[in-house]
C-alpha atoms as a PDB file:
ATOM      1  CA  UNK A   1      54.303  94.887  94.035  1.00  0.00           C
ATOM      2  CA  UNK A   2      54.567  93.155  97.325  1.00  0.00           C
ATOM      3  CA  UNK A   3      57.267  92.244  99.091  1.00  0.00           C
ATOM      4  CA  UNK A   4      56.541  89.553 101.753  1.00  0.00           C
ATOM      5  CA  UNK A   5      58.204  87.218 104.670  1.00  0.00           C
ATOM      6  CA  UNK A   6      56.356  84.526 106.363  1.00  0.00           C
ATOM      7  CA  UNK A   7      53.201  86.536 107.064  1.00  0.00           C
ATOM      8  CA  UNK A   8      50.296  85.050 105.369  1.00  0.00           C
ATOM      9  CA  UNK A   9      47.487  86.595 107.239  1.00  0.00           C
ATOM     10  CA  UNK A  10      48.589  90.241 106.176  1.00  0.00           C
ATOM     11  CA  UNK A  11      49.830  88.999 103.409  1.00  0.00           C
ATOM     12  CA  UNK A  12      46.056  88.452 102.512  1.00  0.00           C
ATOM     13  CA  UNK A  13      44.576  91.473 103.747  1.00  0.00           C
ATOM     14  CA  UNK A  14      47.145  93.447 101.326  1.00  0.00           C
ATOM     15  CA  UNK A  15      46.082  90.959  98.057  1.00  0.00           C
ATOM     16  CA  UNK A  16      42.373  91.482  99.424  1.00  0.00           C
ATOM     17  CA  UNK A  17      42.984  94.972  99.421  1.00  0.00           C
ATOM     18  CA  UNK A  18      43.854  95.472  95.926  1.00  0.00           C
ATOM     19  CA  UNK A  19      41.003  93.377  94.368  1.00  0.00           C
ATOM     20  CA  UNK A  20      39.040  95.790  96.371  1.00  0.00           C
ATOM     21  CA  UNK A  21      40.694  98.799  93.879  1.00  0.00           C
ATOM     22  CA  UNK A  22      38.019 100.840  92.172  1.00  0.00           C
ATOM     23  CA  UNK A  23      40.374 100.317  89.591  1.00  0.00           C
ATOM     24  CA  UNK A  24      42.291  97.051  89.343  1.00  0.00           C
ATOM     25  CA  UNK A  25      45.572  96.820  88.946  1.00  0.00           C
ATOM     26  CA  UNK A  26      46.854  94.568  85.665  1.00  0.00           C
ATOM     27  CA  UNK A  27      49.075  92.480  87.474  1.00  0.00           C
ATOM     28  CA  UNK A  28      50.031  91.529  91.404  1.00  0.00           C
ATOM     29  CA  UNK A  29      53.550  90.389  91.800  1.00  0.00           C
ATOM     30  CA  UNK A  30      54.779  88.762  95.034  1.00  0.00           C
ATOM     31  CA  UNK A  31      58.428  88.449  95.827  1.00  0.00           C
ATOM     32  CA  UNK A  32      58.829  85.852  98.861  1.00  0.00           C
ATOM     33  CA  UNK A  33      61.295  86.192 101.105  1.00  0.00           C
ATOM     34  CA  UNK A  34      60.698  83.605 102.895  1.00  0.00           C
ATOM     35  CA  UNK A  35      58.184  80.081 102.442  1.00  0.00           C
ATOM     36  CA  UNK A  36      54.954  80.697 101.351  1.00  0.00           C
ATOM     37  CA  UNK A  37      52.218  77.285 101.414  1.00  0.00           C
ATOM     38  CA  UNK A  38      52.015  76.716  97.253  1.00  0.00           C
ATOM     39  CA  UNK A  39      48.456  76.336  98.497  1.00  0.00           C
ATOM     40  CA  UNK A  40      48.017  79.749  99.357  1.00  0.00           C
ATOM     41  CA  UNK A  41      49.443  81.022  96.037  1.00  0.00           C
ATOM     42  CA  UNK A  42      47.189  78.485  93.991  1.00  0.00           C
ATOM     43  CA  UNK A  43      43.722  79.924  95.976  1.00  0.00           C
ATOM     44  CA  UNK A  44      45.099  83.777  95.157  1.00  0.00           C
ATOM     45  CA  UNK A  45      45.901  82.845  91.846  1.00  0.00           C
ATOM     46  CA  UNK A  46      42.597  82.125  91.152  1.00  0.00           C
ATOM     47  CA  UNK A  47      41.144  84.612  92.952  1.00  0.00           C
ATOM     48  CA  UNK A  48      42.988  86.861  91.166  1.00  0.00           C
ATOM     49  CA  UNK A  49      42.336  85.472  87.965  1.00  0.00           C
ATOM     50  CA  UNK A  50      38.271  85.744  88.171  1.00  0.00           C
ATOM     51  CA  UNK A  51      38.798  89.584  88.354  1.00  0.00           C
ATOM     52  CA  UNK A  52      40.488  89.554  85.621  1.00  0.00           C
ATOM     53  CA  UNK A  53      44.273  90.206  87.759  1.00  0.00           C
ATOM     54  CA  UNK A  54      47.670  88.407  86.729  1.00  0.00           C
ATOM     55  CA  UNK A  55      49.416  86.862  89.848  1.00  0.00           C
ATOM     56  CA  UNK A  56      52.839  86.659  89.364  1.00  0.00           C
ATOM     57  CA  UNK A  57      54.494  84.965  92.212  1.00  0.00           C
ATOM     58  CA  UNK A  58      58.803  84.571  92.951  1.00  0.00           C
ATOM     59  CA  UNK A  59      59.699  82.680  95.893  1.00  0.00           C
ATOM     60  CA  UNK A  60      63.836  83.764  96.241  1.00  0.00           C
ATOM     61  CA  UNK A  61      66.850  81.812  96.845  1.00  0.00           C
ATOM     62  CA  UNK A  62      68.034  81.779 100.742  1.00  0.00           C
ATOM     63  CA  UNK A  63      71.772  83.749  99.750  1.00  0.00           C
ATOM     64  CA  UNK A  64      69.203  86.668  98.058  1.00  0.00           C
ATOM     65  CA  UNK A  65      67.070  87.851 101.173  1.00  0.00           C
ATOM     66  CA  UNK A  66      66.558  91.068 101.781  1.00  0.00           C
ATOM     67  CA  UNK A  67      64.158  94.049 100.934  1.00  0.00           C
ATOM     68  CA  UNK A  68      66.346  95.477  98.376  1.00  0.00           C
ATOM     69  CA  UNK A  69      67.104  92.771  96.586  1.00  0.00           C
ATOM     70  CA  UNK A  70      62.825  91.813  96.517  1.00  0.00           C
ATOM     71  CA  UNK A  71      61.960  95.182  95.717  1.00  0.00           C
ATOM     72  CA  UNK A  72      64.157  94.885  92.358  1.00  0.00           C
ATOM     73  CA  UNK A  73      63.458  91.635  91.571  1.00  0.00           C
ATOM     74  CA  UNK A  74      59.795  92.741  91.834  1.00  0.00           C
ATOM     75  CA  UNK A  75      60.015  95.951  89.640  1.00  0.00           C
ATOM     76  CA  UNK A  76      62.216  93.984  86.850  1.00  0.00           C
ATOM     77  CA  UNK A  77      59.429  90.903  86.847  1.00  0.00           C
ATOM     78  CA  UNK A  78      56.198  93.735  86.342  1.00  0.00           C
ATOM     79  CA  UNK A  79      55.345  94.844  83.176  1.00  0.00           C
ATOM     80  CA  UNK A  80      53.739  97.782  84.660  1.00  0.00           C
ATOM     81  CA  UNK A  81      55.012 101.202  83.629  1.00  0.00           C
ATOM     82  CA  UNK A  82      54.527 102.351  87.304  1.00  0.00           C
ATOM     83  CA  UNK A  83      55.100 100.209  90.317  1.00  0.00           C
ATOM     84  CA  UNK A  84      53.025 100.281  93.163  1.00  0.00           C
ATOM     85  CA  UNK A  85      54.976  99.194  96.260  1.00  0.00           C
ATOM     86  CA  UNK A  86      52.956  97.992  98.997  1.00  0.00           C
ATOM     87  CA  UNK A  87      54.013  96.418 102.764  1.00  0.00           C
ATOM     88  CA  UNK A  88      52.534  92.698 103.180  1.00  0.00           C
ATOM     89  CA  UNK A  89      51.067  94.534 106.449  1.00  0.00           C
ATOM     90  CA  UNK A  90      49.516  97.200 104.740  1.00  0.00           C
ATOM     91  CA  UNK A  91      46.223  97.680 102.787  1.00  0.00           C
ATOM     92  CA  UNK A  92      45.260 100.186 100.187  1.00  0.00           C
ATOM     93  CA  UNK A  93      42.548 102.083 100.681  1.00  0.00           C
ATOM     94  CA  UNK A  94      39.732 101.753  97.582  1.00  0.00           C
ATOM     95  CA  UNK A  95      40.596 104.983  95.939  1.00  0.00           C
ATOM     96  CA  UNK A  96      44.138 104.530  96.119  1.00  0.00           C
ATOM     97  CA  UNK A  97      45.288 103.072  92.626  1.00  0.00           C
ATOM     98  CA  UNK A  98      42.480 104.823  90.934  1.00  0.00           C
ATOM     99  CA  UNK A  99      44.028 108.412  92.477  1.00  0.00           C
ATOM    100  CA  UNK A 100      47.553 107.444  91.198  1.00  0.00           C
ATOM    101  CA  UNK A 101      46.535 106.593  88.067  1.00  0.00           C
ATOM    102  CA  UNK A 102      44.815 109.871  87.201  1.00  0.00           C
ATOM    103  CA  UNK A 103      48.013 111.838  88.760  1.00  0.00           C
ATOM    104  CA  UNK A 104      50.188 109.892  86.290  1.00  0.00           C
ATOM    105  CA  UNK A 105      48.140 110.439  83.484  1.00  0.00           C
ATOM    106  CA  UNK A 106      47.573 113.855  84.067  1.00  0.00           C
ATOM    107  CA  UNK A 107      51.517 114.610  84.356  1.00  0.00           C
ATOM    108  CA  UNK A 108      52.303 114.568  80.303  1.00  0.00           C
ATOM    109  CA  UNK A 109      55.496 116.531  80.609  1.00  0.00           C
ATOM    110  CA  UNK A 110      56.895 113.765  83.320  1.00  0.00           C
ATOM    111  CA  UNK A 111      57.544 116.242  85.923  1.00  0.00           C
ATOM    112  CA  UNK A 112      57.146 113.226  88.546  1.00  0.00           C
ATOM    113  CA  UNK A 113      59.690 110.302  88.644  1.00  0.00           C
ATOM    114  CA  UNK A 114      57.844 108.846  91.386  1.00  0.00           C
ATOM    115  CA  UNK A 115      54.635 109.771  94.261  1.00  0.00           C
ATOM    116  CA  UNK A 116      53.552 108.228  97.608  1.00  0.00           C
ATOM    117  CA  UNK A 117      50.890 107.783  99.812  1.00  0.00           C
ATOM    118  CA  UNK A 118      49.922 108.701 103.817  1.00  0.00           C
ATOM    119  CA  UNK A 119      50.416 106.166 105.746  1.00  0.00           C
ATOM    120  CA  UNK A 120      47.881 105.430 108.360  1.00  0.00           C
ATOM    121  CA  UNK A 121      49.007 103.797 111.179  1.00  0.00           C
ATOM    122  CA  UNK A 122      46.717 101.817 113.435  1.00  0.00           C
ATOM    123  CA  UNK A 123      46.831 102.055 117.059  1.00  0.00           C
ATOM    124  CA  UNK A 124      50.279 101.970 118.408  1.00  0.00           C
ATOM    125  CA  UNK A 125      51.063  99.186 121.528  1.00  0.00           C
ATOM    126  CA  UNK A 126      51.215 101.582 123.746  1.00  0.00           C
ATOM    127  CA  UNK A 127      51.035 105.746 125.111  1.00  0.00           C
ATOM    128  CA  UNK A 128      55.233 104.519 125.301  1.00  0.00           C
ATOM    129  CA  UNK A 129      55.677 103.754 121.751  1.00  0.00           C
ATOM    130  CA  UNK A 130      53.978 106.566 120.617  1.00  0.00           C
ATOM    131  CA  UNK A 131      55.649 108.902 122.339  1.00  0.00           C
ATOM    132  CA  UNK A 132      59.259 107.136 121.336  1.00  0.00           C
ATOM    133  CA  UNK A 133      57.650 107.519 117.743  1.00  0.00           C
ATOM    134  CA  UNK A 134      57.408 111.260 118.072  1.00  0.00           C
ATOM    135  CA  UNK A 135      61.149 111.645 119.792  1.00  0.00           C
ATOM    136  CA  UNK A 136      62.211 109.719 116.697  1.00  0.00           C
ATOM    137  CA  UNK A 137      61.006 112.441 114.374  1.00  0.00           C
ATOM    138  CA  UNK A 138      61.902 115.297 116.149  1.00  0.00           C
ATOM    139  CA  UNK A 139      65.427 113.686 116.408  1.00  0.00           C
ATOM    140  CA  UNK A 140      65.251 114.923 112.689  1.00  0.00           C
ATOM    141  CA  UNK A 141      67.211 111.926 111.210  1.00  0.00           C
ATOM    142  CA  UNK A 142      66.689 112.909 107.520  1.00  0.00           C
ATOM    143  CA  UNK A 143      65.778 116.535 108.074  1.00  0.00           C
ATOM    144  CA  UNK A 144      69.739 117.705 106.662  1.00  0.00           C
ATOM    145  CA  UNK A 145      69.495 115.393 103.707  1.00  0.00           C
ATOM    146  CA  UNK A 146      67.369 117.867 101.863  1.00  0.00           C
ATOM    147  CA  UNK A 147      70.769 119.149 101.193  1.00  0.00           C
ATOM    148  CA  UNK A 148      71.030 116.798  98.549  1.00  0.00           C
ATOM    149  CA  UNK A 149      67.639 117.158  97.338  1.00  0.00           C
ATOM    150  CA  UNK A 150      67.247 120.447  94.135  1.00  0.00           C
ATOM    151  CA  UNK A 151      64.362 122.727  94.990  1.00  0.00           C
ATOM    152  CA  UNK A 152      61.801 122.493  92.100  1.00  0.00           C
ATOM    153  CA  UNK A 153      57.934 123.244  91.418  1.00  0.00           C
ATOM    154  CA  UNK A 154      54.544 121.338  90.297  1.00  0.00           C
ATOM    155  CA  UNK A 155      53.886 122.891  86.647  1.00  0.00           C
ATOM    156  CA  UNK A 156      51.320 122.711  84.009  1.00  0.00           C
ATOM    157  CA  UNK A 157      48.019 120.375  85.223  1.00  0.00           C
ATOM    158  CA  UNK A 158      50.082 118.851  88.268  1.00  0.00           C
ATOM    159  CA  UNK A 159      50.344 122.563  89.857  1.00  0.00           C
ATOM    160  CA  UNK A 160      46.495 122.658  90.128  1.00  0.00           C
ATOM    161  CA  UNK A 161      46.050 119.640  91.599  1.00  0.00           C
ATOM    162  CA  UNK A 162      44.586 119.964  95.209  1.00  0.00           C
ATOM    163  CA  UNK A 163      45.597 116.193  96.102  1.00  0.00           C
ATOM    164  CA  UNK A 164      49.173 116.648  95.039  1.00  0.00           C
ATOM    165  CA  UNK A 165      51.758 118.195  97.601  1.00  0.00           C
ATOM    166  CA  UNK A 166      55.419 118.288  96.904  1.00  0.00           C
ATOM    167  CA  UNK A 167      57.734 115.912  99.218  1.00  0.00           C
ATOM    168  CA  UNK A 168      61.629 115.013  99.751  1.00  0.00           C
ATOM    169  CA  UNK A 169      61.303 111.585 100.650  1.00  0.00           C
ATOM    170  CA  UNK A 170      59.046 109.022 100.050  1.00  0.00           C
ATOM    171  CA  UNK A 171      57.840 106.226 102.273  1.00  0.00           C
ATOM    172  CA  UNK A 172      58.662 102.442 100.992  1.00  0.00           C
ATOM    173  CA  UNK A 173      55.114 100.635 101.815  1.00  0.00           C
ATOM    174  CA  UNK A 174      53.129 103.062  99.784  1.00  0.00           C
ATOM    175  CA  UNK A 175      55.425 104.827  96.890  1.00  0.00           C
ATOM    176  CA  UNK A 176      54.565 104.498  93.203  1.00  0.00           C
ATOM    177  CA  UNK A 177      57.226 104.732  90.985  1.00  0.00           C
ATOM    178  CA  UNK A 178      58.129 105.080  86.889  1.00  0.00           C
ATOM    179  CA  UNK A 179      59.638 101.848  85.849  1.00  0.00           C
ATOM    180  CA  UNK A 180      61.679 104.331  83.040  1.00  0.00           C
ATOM    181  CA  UNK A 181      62.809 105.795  86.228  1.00  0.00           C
ATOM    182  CA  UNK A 182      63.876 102.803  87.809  1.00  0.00           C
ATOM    183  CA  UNK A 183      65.964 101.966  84.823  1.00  0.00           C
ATOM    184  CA  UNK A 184      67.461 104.949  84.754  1.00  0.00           C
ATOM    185  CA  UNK A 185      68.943 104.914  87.898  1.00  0.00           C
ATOM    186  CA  UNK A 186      69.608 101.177  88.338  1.00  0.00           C
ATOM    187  CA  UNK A 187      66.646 100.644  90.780  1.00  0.00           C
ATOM    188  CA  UNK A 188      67.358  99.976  94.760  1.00  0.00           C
ATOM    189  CA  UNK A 189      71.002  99.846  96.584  1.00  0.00           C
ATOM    190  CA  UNK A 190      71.208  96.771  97.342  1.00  0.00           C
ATOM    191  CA  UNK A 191      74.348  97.346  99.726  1.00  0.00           C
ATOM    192  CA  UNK A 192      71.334  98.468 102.080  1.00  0.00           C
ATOM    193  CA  UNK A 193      70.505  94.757 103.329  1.00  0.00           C
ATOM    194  CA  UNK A 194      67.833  93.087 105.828  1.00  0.00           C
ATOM    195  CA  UNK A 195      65.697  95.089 106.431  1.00  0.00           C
ATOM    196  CA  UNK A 196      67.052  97.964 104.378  1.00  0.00           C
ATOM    197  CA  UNK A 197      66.557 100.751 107.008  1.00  0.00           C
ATOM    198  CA  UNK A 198      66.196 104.019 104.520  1.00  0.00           C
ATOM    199  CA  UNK A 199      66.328 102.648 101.436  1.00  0.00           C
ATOM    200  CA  UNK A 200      62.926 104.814 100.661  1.00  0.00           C
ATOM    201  CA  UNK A 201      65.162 107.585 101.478  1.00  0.00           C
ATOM    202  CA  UNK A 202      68.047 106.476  99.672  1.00  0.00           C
ATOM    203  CA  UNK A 203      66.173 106.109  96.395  1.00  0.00           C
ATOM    204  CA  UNK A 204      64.254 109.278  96.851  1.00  0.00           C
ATOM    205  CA  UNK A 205      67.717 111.078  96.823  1.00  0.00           C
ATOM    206  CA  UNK A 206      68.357 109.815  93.247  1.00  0.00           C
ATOM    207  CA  UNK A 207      64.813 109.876  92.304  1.00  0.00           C
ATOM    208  CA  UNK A 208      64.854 113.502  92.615  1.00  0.00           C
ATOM    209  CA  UNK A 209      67.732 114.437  90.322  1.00  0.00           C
ATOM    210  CA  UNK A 210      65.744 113.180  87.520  1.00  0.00           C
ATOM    211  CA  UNK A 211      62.383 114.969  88.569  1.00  0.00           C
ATOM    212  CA  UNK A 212      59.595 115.529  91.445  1.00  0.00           C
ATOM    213  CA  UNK A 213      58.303 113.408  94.201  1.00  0.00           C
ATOM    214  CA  UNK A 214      54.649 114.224  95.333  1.00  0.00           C
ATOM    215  CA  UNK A 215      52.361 113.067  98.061  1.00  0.00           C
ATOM    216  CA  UNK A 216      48.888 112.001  96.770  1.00  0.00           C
ATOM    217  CA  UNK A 217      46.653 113.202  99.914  1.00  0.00           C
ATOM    218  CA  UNK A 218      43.182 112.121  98.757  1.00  0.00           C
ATOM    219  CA  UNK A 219      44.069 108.232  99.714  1.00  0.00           C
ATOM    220  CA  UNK A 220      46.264 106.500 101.473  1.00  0.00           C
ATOM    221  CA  UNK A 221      47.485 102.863 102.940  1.00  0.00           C
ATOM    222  CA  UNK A 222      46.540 101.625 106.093  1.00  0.00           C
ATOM    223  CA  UNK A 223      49.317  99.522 107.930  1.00  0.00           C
ATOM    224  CA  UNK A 224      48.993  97.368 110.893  1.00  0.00           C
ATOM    225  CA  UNK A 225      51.467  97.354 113.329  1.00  0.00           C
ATOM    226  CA  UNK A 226      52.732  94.103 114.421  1.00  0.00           C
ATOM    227  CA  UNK A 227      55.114  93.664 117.558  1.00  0.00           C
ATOM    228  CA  UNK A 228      55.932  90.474 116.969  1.00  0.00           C
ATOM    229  CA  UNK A 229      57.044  91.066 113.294  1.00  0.00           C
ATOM    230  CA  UNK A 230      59.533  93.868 114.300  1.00  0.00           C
ATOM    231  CA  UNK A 231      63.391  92.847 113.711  1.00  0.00           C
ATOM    232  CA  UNK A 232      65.739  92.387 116.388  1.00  0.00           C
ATOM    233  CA  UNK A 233      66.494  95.629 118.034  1.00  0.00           C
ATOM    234  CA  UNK A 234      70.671  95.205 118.214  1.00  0.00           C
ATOM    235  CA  UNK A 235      70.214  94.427 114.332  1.00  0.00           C
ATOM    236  CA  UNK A 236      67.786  97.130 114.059  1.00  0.00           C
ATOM    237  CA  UNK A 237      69.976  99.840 116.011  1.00  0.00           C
ATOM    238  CA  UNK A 238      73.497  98.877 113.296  1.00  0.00           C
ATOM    239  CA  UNK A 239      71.066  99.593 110.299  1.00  0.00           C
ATOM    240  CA  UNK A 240      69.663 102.501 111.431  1.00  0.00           C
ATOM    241  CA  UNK A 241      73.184 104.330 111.991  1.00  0.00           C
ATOM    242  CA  UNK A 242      75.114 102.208 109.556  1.00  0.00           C
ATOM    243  CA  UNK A 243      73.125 103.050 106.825  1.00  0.00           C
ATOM    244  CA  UNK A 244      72.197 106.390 107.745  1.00  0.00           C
ATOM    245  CA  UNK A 245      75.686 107.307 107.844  1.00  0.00           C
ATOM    246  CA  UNK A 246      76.371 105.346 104.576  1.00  0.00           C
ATOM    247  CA  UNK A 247      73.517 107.188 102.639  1.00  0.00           C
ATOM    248  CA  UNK A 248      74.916 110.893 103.306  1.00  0.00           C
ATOM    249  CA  UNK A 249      78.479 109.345 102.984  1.00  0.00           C
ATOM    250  CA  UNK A 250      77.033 108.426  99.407  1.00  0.00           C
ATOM    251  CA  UNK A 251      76.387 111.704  97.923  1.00  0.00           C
ATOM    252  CA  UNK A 252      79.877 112.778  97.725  1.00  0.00           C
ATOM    253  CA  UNK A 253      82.176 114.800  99.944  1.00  0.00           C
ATOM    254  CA  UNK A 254      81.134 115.843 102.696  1.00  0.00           C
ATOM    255  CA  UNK A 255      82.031 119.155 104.973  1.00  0.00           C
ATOM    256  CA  UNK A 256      82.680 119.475 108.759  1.00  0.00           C
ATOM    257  CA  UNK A 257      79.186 121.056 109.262  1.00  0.00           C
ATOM    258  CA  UNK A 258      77.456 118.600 107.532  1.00  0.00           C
ATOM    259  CA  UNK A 259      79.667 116.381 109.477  1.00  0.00           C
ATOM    260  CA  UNK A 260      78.698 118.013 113.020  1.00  0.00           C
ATOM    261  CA  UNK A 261      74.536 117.485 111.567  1.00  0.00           C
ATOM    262  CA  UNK A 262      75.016 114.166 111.268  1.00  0.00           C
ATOM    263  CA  UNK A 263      76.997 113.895 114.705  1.00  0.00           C
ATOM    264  CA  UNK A 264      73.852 115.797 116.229  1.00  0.00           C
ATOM    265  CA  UNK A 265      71.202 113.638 114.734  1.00  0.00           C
ATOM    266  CA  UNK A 266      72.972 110.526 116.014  1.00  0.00           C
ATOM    267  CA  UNK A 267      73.705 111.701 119.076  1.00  0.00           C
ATOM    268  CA  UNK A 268      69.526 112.598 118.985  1.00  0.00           C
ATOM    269  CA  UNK A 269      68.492 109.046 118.845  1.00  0.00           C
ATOM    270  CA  UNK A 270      70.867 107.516 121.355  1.00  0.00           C
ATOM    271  CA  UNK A 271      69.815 110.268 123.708  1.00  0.00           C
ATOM    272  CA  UNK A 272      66.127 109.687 122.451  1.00  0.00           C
ATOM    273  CA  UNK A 273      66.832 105.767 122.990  1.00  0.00           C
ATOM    274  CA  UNK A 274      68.421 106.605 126.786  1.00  0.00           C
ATOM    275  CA  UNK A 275      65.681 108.134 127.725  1.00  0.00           C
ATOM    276  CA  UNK A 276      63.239 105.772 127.048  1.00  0.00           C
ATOM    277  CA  UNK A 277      65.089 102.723 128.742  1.00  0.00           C
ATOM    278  CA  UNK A 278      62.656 103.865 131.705  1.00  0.00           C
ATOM    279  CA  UNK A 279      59.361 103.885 129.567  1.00  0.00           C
ATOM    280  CA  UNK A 280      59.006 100.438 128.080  1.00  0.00           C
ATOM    281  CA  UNK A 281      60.684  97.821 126.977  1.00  0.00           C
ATOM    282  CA  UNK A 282      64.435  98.179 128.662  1.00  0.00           C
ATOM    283  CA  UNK A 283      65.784  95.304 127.617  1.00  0.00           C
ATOM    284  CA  UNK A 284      65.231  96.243 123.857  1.00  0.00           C
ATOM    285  CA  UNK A 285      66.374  99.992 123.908  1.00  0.00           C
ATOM    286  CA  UNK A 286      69.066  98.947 125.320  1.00  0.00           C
ATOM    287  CA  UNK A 287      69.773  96.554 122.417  1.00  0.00           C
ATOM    288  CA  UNK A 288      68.759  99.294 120.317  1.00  0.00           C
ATOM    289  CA  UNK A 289      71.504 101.755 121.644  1.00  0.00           C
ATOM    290  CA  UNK A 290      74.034  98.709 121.680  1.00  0.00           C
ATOM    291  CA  UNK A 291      73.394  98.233 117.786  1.00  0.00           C
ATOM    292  CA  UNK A 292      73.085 102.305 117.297  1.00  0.00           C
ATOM    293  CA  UNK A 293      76.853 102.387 118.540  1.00  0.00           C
ATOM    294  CA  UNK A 294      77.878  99.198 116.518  1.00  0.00           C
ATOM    295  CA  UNK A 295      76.602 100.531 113.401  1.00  0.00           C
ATOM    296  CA  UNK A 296      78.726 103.654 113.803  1.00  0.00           C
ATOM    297  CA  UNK A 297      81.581 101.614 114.171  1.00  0.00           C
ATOM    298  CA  UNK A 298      81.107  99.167 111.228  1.00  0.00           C
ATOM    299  CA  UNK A 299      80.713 102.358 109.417  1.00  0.00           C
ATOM    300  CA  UNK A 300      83.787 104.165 110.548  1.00  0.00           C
ATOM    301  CA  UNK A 301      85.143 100.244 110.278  1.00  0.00           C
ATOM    302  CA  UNK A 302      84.640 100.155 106.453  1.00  0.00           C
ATOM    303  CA  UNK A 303      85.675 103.219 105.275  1.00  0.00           C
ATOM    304  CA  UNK A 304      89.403 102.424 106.872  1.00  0.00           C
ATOM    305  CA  UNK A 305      89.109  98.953 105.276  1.00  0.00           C
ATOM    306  CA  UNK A 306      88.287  99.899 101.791  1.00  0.00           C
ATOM    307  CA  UNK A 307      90.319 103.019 101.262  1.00  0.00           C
ATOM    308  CA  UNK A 308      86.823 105.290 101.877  1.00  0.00           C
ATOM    309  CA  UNK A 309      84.244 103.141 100.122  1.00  0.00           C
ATOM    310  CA  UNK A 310      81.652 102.621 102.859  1.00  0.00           C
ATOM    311  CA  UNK A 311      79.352  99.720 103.152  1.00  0.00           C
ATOM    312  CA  UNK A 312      76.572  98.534 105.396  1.00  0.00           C
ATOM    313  CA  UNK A 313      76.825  94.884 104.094  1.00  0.00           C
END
């Protein structure tokens, strides 16, 4: 299931990528966020078709954009029992659908509600962004929301399974999920909008109240990193902390130390952001640590206004 916005040419090397499968998948749907040339579908549709692949194609209404909203529009058009989520900047690697198949199949007792990927990241831009990349995850955004997360072990087949490793969280362009699962718990938040800045996480919370998330290790998806494609950095910055602080606001009440985590992890980023003004691209971090601040604020901002029910929208 791909999820795509006015990017043909990856958009290609992720279809091309999964007619390359040493397994093929039953079905490819594409959920359009944007405005895709009908030409482009028709030559994929048939390419598709000769391998023996349904294209299923949705091009969405302009007052339903965002990557919520495509993922379950997506999940509810498959008639897949899992759904493969993959980035239109992404490609699988060969092994990849075969290795989640077997994993699936091999899990009888449905221990696993959903599994993901490595991502492999081609070259950053720059020694800069790679650097900021590494700040980011020592800045340990996500690291307290284990908290919400129960503690459980791999049993049974799954347990001996060398390409299997137990995770918290998995990552959007390359998790697999049940589509029982997804019915269960009423797919994606779609309160997280745009760009949907840890939704993966989000979902993984409830995910994991129903069962295990594992990392498949013996694959993974390759994505391309594209400058140009990246979102506005103010409207970047509000998601991050907007939605960050509406996720752990989410899980019920909260105490002051998990409070004071949060403060900390925050305070991290715009610290992390600060000190990278100098290395880079100034104008944008500072953008960045405009929106960081802003998205606080709409936060603290929503939960006066509607009597404690947050929301990022």
């Amino acid at each position: 299931m791909i999820c795509t916005y006015n990017r043909p040419e990856r958009l290609a090397g992720a279809l091309e990528s999964c007619l390359k499968q040493l397994t093929l998948p039953r079905e490819i749907v594409i959920v359009d966020d944007g405005e895709l040339d009908p030409d482009f579908i028709t030559q994929w549709k048939t390419r598709t078709a000769e391998k023996g692949v349904e294209l299923v194609y949705f091009n969405k209404p302009a007052d339903r954009r965002g990557l919520t909203i495509s993922r379950n529009i997506g999940w509810r058009l498959s008639k897949g029992r899992i759904i493969q989520y993959l980035d239109d900047d992404a490609e699988l690697l060969p092994n990849a659908l075969d290795q989640v198949i077997k994993v699936f199949e091999a899990d009888t007792t449905k221990q696993l509600t959903g599994v993901d990927l490595p991502i492999i990241e081609q070259a950053r831009e720059n020694r800069g962004r790679r650097i900021i990349d590494t700040c980011y995850r020592l800045a340990g955004l996500w690291a307290g929301g284990r908290r919400f997360i129960p503690y459980t072990r791999l049993t049974g087949k799954l347990a001996s399974m060398n390409q299997l490793e137990k995770i918290r969280f998995m990552q959007g362009g390359s998790m697999a999920i049940r589509r029982e699962c997804l019915d269960q718990i009423g797919g994606f938040d779609e309160t997280l909008t745009g760009s949907a800045m840890g939704e993966d996480k989000e979902i993984s919370i409830r995910l994991s109240k129903n069962g295990i998330l594992a990392r498949i290790t013996q694959t993974g998806v390759i994505h391309h990193t594209d400058p140009a494609a990246r979102p506005d950095a103010k409207r970047l910055g509000i998601e991050t902390s907007c939605n960050y602080l509406y996720i752990n606001n989410k899980q019920g009440p909260l105490g002051v130390g998990e409070w004071l985590l949060i403060g900390y992890n925050l305070a991290m980023l715009l610290t992390t952001e600060v000190l990278f003004i100098f290395l880079g691209d100034r104008r944008r971090h500072l953008d960045q640590i405009k929106g960081l601040l802003l998205g606080v604020w709409k936060f603290a901002e929503s939960i006066w206004r509607n009597n404690k029910q947050a929301s990022c929208s």
